[in-house]
Protein backbone atom coordinates (compact mmCIF):
# COMPACT_ATOMS: atom_id res chain seq x y z
CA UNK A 1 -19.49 -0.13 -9.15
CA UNK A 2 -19.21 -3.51 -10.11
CA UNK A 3 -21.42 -6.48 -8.36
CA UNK A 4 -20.61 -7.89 -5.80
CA UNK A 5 -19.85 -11.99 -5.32
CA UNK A 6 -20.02 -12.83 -1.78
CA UNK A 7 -17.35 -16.13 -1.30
CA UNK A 8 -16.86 -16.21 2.66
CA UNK A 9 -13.65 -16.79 4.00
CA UNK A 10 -13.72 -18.26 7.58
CA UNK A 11 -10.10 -16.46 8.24
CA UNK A 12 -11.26 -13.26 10.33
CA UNK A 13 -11.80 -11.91 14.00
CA UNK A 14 -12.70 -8.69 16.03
CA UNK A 15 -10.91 -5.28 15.07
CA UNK A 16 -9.82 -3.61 18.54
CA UNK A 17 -8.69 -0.18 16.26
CA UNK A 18 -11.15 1.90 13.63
CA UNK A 19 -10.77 1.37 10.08
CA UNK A 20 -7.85 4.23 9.01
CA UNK A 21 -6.30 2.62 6.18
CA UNK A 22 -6.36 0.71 2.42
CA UNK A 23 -4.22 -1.95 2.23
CA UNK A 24 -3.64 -2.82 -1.76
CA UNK A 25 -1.97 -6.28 -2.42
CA UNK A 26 -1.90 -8.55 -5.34
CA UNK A 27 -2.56 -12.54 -5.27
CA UNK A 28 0.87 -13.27 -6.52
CA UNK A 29 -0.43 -17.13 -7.48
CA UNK A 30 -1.14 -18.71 -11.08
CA UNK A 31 -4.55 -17.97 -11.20
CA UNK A 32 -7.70 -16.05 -9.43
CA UNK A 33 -9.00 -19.56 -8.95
CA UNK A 34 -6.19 -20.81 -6.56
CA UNK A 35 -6.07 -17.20 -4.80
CA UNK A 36 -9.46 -17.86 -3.89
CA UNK A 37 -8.96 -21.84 -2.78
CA UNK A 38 -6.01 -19.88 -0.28
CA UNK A 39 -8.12 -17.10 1.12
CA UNK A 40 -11.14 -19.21 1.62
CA UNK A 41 -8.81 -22.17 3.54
CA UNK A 42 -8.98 -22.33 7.49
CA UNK A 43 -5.60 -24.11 7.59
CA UNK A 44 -3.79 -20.86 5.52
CA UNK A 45 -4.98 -18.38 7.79
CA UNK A 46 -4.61 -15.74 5.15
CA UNK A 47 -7.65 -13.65 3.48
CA UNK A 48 -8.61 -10.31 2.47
CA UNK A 49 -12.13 -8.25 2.71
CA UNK A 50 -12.18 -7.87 -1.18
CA UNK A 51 -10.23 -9.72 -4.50
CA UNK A 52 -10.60 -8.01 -7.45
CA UNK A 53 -10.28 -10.68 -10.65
CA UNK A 54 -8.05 -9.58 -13.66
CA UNK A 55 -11.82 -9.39 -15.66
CA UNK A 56 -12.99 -6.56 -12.78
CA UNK A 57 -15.34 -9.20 -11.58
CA UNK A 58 -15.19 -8.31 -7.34
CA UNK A 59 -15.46 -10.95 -4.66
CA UNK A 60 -15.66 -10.25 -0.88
CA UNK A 61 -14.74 -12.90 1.26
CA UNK A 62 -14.68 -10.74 4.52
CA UNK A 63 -17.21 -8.37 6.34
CA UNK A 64 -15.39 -4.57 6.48
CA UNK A 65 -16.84 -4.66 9.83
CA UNK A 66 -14.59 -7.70 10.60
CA UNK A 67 -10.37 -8.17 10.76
CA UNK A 68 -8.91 -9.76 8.05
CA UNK A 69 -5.56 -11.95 8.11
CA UNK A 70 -4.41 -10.00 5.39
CA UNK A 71 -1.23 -7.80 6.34
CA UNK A 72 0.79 -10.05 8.43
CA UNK A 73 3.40 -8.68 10.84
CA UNK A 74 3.62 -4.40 9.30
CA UNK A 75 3.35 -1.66 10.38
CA UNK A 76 2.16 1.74 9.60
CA UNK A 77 2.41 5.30 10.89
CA UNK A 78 3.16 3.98 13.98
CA UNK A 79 0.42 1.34 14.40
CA UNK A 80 1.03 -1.99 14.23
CA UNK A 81 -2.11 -4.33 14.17
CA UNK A 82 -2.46 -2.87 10.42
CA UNK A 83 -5.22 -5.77 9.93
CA UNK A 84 -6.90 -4.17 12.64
CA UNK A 85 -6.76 -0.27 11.33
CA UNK A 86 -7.59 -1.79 7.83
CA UNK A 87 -9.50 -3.09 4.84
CA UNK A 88 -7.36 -5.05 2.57
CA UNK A 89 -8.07 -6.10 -1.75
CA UNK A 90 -6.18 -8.44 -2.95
CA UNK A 91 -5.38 -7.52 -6.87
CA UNK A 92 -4.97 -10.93 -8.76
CA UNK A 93 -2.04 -11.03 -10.70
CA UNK A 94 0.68 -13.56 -10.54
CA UNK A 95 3.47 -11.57 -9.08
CA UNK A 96 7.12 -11.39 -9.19
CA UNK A 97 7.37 -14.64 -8.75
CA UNK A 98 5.22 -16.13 -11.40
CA UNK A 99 5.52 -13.69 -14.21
CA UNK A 100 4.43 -10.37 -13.23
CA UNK A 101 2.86 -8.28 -15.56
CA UNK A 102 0.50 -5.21 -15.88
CA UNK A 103 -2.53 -4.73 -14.07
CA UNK A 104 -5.48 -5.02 -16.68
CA UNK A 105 -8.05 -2.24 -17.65
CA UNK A 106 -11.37 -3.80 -16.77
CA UNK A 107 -9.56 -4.88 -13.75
CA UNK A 108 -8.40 -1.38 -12.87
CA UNK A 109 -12.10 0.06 -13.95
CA UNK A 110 -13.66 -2.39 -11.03
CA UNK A 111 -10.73 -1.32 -8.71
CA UNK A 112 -11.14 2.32 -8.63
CA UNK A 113 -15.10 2.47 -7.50
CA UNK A 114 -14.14 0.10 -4.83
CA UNK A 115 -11.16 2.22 -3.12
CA UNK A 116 -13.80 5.42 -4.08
CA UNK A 117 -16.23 3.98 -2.18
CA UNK A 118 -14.25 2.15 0.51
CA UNK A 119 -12.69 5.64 1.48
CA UNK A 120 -15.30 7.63 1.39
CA UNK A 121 -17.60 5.53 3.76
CA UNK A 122 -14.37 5.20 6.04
CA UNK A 123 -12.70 8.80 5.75
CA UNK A 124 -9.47 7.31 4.69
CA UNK A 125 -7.23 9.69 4.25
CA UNK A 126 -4.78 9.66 0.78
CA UNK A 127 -1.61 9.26 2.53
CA UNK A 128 -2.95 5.81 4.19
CA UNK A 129 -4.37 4.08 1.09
CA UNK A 130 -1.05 1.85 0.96
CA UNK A 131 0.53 -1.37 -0.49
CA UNK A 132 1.68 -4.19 1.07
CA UNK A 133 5.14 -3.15 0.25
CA UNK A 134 4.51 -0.17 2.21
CA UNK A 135 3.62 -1.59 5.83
CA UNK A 136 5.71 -4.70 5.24
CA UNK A 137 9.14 -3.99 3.27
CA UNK A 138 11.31 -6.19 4.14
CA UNK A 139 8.93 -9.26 3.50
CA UNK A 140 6.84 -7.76 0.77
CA UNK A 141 7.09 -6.17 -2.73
CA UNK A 142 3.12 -6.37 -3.60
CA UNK A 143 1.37 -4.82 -5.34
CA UNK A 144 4.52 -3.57 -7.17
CA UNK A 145 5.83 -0.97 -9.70
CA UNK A 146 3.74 -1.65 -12.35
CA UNK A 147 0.67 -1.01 -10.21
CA UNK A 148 -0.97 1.91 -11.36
CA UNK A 149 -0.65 4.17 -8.49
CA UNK A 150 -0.52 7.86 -10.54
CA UNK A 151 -4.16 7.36 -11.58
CA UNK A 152 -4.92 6.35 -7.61
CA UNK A 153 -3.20 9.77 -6.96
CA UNK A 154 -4.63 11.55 -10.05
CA UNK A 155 -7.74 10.61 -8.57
CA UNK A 156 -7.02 11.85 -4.92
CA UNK A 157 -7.48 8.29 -3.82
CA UNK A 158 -3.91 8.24 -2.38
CA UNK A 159 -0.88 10.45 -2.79
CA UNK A 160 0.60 11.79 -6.01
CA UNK A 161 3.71 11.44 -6.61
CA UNK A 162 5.28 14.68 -6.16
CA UNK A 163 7.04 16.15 -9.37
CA UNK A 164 7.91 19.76 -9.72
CA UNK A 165 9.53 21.71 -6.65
CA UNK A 166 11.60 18.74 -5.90
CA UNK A 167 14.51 20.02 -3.43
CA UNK A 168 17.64 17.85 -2.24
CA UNK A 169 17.64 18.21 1.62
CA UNK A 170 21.42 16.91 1.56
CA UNK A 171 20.08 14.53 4.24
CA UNK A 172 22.42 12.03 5.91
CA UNK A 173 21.82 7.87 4.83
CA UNK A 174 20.48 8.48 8.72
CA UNK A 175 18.98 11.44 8.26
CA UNK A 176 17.03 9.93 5.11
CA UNK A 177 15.55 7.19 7.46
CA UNK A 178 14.85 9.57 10.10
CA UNK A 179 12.07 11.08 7.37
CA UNK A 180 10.57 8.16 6.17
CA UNK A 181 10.14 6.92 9.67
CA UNK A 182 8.47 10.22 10.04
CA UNK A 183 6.58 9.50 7.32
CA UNK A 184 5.06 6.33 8.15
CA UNK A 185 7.28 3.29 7.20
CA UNK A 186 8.93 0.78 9.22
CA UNK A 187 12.88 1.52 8.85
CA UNK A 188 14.16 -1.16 10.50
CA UNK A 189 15.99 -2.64 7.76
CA UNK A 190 17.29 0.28 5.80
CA UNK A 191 17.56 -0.68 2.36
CA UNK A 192 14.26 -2.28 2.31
CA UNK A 193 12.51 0.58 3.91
CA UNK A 194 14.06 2.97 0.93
CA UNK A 195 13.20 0.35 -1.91
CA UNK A 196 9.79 0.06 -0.49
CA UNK A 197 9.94 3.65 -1.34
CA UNK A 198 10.88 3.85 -4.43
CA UNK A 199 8.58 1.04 -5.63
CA UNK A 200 5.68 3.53 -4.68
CA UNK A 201 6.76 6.85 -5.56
CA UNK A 202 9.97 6.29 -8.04
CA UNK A 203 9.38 3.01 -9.86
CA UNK A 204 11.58 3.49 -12.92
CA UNK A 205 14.59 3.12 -10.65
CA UNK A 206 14.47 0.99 -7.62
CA UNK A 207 17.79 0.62 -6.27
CA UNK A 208 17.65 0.77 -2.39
CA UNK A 209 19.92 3.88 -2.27
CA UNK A 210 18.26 7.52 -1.03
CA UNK A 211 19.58 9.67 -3.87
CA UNK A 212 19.19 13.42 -4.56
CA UNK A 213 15.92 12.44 -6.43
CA UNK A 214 14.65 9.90 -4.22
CA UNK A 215 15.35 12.38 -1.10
CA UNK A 216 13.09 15.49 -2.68
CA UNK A 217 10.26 13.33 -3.70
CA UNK A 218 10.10 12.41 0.04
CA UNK A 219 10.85 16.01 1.43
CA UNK A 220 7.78 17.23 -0.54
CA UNK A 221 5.97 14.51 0.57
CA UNK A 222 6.19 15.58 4.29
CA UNK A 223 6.12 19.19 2.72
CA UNK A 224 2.68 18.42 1.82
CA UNK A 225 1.05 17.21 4.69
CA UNK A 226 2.98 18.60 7.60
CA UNK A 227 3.74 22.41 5.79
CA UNK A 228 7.02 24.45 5.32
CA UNK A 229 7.96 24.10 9.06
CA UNK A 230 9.61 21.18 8.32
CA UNK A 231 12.55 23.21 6.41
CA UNK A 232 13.23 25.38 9.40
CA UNK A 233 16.61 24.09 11.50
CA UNK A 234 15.45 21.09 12.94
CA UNK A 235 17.18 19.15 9.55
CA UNK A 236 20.46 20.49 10.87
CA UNK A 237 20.88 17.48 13.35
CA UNK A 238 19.39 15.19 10.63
């Protein structure tokens, strides 16, 4: 793994959960330089355990031990002091709003020992290593489709996307909520909740509608963790 750079952030406080989760974001700023100037201010009261620099050089600015202000208002399998339950990197890249692009190689290289070790020390499961997108969708779209989630999931580092066995539940608009509720994301607002999806697990078309597709990636999804009860009757009222 990379070295470490310690740059302390003063932006933390007590956890009252265990760690349970990965929270990925990027910087979405102009540079790694004024990412850091943000994370590291008092008056933003934002910051992150780790940054990982486009060049795979790795800063920590936050104790694991410690909460970060890095999630904001989310929520997450059904807890909702995500800062507390987790440790968050911010990825720098400049975002959808300043000219998103690619994540890098050598940035990608240093990323992937970190989340190794940062699970393994924590027993983080795969299915809560998660963007920012995922615990916050209707305020958040980091770290994005062009993140390189497949090798995170070729890895076992978080889920795979699933793609052979793929079966249309017919689920209702409703119904389709109903599941990804189940299967962890906030679906308060509707359309964000199933774009939030599709950024993760179907990025070549992000739309905001549950198709036939979009609905059998997330029926093997539950498949796969919670086993083949979940296509006995109980979808009927779905």
């Amino acid at each position: 793994m990379s070295e470490i750079i310690d740059c302390p952030s003063p932006n933390h406080d007590e956890r009252t959960l265990p760690i349970s989760m990965l929270v990925l974001h990027y910087t979405g700023m102009q540079d790694a330089a004024s990412a850091i100037a943000r994370l590291t201010d008092p008056a933003a009261k934002v910051s992150s355990h780790y940054l990982v620099a486009e060049d795979g050089q790795v800063i920590r600015l936050v104790p694991e031990e410690r909460r970060a202000w890095h999630a904001g208002k989310s929520f997450w399998r059904k807890i909702t002091d995500v800062n507390s339950a987790s440790i968050g990197i911010e990825i720098v890249n400049p975002g959808h709003e300043f000219g998103y692009r690619p994540f890098p190689q050598a940035q990608m290289d240093a990323l992937v020992p970190l989340i190794a070790d940062i699970v393994q020390r924590h027993g983080i499961e795969p299915a809560n290593v998660v963007g920012h997108s995922d615990v916050a969708p209707a305020r958040k779209q980091d770290p994005g489709e062009l993140f390189d989630w497949p090798l995170l999931g070729k890895l076992g580092l978080a889920l795979k996307r699933p793609r052979h066995g793929l079966q249309d539940p017919h689920w209702t608009p409703g119904g389709f909520l109903l599941a990804l509720e189940r299967f962890g994301y906030d679906v308060s607002d509707g359309p964000a909740a199933v774009t939030a999806f599709q950024r993760r697990f179907r990025p070549e078309t992000i739309d905001g509608i549950a198709d036939g597709e979009t609905r059998g990636i997330l029926l093997r999804l539950l498949l796969h963790r919670e086993g083949d009860a979940l296509l006995e009757p109980r979808h009927d009222p779905i």
